[in-house]
N, C-alpha and C. Protein backbone atom coordinates (compact mmCIF):
# COMPACT_ATOMS: atom_id res chain seq x y z
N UNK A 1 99.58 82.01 89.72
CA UNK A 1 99.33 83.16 90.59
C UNK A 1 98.57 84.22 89.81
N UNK A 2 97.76 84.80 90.57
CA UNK A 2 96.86 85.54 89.62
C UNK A 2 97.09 86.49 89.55
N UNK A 3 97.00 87.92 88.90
CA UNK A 3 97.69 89.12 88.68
C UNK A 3 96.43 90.31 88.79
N UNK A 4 95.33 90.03 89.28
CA UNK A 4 93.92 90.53 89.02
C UNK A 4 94.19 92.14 90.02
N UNK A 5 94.82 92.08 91.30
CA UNK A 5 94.56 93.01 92.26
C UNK A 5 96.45 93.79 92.03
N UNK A 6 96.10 95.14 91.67
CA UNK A 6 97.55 95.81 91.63
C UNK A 6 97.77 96.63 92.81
N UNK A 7 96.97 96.63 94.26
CA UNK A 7 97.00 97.34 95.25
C UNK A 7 98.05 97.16 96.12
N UNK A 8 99.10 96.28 96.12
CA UNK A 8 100.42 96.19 97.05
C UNK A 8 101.02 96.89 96.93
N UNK A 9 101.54 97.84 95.61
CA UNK A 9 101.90 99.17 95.28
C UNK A 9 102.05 100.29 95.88
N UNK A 10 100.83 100.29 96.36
CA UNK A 10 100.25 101.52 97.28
C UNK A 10 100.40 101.71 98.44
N UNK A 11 101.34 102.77 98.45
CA UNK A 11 101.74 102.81 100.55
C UNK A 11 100.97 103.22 100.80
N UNK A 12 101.05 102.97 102.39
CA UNK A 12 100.21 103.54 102.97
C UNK A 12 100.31 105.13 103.01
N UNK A 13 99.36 105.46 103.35
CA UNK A 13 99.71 107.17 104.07
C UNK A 13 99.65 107.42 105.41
N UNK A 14 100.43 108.35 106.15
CA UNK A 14 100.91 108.72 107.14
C UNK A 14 100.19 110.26 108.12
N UNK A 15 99.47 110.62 106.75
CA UNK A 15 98.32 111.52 107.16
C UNK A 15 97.12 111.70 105.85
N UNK A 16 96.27 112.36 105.94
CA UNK A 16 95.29 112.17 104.96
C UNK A 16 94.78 113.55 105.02
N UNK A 17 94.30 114.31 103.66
CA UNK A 17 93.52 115.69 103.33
C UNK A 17 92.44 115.89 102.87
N UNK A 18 91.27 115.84 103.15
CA UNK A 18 90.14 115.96 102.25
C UNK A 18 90.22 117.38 101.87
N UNK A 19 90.17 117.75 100.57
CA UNK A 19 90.02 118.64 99.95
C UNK A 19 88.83 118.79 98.87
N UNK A 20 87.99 118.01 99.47
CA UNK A 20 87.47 117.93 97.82
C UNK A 20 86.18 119.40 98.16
N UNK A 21 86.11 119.83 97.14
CA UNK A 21 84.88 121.30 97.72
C UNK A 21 86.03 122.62 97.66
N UNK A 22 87.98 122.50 97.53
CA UNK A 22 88.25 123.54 97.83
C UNK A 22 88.44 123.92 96.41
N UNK A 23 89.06 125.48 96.30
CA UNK A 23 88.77 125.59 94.79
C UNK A 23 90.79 125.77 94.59
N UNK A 24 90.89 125.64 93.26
CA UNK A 24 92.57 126.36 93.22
C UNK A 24 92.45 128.13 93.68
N UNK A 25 93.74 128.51 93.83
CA UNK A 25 95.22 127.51 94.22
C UNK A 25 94.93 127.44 95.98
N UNK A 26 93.77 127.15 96.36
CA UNK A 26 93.71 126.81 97.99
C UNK A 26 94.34 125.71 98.23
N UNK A 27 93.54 124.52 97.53
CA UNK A 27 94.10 123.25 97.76
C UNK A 27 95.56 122.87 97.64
N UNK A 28 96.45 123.46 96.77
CA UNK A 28 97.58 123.35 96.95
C UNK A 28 98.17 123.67 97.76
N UNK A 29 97.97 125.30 98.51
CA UNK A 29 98.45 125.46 99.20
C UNK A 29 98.12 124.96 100.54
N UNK A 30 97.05 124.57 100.54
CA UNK A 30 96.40 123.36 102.11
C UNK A 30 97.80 122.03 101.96
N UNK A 31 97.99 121.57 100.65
CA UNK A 31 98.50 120.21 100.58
C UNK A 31 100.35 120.80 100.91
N UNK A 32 100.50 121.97 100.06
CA UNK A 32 102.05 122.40 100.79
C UNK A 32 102.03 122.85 102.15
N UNK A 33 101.05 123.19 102.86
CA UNK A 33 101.36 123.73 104.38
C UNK A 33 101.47 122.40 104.73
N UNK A 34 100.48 121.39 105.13
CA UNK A 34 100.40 119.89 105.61
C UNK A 34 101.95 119.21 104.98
N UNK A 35 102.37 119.34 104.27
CA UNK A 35 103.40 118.33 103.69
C UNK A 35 104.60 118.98 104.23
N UNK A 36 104.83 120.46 104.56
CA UNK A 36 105.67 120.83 105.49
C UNK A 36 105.93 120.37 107.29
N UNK A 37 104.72 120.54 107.52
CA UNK A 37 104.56 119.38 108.53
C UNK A 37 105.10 118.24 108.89
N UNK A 38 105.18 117.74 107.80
CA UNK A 38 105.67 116.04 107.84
C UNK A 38 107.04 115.83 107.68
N UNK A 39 107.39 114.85 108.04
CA UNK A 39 109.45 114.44 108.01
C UNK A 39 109.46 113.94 106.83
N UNK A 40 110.36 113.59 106.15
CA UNK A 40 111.19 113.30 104.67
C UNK A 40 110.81 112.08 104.85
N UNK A 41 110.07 111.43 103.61
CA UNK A 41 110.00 110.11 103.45
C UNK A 41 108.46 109.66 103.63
N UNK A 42 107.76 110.61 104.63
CA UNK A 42 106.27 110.32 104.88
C UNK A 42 105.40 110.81 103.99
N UNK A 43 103.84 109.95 103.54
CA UNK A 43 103.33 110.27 102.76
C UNK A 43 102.06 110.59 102.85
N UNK A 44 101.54 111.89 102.22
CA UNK A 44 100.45 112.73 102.53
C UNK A 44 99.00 111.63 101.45
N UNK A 45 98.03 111.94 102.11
CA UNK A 45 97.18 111.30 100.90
C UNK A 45 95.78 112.13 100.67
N UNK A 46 95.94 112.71 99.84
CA UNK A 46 94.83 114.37 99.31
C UNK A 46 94.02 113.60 98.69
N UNK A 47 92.75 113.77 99.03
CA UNK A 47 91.58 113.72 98.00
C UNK A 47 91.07 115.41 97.42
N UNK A 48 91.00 115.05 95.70
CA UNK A 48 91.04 116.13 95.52
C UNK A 48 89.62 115.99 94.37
N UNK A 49 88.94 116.99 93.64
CA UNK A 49 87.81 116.82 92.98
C UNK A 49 88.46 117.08 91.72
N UNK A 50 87.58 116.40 90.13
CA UNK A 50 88.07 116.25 89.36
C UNK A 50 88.15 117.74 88.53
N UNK A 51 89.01 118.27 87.57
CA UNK A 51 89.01 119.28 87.00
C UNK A 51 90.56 119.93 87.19
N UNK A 52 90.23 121.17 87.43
CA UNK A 52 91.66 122.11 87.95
C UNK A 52 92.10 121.45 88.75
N UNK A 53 91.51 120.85 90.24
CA UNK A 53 92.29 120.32 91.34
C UNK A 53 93.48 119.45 90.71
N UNK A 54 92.89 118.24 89.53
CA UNK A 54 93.84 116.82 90.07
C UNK A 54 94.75 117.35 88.94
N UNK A 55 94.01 118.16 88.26
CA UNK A 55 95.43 118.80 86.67
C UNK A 55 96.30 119.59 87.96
N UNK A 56 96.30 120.61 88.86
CA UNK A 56 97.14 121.25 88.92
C UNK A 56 98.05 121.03 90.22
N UNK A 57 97.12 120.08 91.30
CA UNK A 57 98.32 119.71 92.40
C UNK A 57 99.01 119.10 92.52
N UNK A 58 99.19 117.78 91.58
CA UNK A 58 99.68 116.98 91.69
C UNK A 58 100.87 117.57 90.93
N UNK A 59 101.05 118.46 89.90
CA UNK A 59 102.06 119.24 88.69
C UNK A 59 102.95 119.83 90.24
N UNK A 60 101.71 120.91 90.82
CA UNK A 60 102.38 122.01 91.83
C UNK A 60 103.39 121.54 93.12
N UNK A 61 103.12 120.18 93.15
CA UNK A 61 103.78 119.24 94.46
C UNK A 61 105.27 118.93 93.69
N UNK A 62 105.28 118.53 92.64
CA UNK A 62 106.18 117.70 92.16
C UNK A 62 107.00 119.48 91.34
N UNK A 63 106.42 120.32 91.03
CA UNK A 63 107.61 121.67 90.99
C UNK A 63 108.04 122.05 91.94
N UNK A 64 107.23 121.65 93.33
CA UNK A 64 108.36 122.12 94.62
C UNK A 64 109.09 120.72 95.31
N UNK A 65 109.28 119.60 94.40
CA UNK A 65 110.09 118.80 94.49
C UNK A 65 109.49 117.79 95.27
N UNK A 66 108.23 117.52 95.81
CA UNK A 66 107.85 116.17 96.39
C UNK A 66 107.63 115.13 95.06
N UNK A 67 107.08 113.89 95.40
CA UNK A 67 106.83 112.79 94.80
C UNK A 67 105.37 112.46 94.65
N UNK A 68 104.76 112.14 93.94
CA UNK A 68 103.68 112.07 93.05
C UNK A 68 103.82 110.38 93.23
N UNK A 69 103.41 109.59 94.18
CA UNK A 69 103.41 108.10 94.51
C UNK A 69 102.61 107.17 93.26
N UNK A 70 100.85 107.77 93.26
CA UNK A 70 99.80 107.59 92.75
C UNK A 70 98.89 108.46 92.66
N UNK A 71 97.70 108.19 91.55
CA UNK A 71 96.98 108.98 91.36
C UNK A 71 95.52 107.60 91.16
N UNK A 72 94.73 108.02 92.38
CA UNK A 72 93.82 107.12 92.07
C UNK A 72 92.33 107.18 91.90
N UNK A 73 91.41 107.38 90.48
CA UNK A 73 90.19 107.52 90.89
C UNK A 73 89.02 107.13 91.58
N UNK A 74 88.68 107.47 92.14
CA UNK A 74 87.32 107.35 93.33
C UNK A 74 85.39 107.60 93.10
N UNK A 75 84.99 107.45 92.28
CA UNK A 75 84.27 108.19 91.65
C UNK A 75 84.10 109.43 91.04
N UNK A 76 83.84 110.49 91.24
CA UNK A 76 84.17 111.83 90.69
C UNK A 76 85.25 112.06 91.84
N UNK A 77 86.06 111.68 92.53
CA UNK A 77 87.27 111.88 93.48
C UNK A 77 88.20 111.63 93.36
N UNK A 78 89.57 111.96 93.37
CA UNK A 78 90.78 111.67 93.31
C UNK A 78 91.61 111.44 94.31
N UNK A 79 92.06 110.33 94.50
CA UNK A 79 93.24 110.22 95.73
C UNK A 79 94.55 110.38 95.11
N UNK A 80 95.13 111.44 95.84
CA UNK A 80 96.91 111.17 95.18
C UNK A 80 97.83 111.40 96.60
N UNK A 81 98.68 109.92 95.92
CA UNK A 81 99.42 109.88 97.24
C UNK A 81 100.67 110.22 96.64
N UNK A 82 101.20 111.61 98.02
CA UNK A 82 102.92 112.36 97.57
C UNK A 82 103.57 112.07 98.81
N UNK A 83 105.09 111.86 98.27
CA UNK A 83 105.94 111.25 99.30
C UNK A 83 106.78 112.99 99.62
N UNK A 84 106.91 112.85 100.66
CA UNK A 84 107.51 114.94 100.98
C UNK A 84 109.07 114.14 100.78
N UNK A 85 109.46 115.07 100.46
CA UNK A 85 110.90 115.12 100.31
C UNK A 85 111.34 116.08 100.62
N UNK A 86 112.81 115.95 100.81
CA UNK A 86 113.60 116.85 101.64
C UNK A 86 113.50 118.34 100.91
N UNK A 87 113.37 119.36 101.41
CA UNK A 87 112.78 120.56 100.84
C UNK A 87 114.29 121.35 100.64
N UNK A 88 114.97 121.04 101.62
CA UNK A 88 116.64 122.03 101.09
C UNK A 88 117.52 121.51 99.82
């Protein structure tokens, strides 16, 4: 069996953010309003641009307690998929 493709890993997502073009701390707070939105367990999937964005949202999600699934590069783009978790 061959081990070549590691993409089964990867849930799906349940909604999707293009962010790429916003600057900090917008994008975070675009990705915490949207992830409030969503029920416990569902997963957001942000594209974000490389630099401040993918250093600081993926940190800023996971200090207000969501899940950090993956982090995947895209050319100069970043997909990161966060699972929301229960916020109380």
């Amino acid at each position: 069996m061959s081990d070549n493709h590691e993409q089964p890993t990867a849930p799906t997502s349940d909604a999707e953010l293009d962010l790429r073009g916003v600057i900090c701390p917008y994008n975070f707070v675009k990705t915490k309003l949207k992830l409030e939105t969503m029920r416990e367990g569902q997963v957001l999937s942000v594209l974000l641009d490389d630099g401040d964005p993918i250093r600081n949202v993926p940190r800023s999600v996971e200090n207000e307690g969501h899940t950090v699934l993956a982090q995947e590069r895209i050319d100069q783009t970043y997909r990161v998929l966060i699972r929301r978790e229960d916020s109380d």
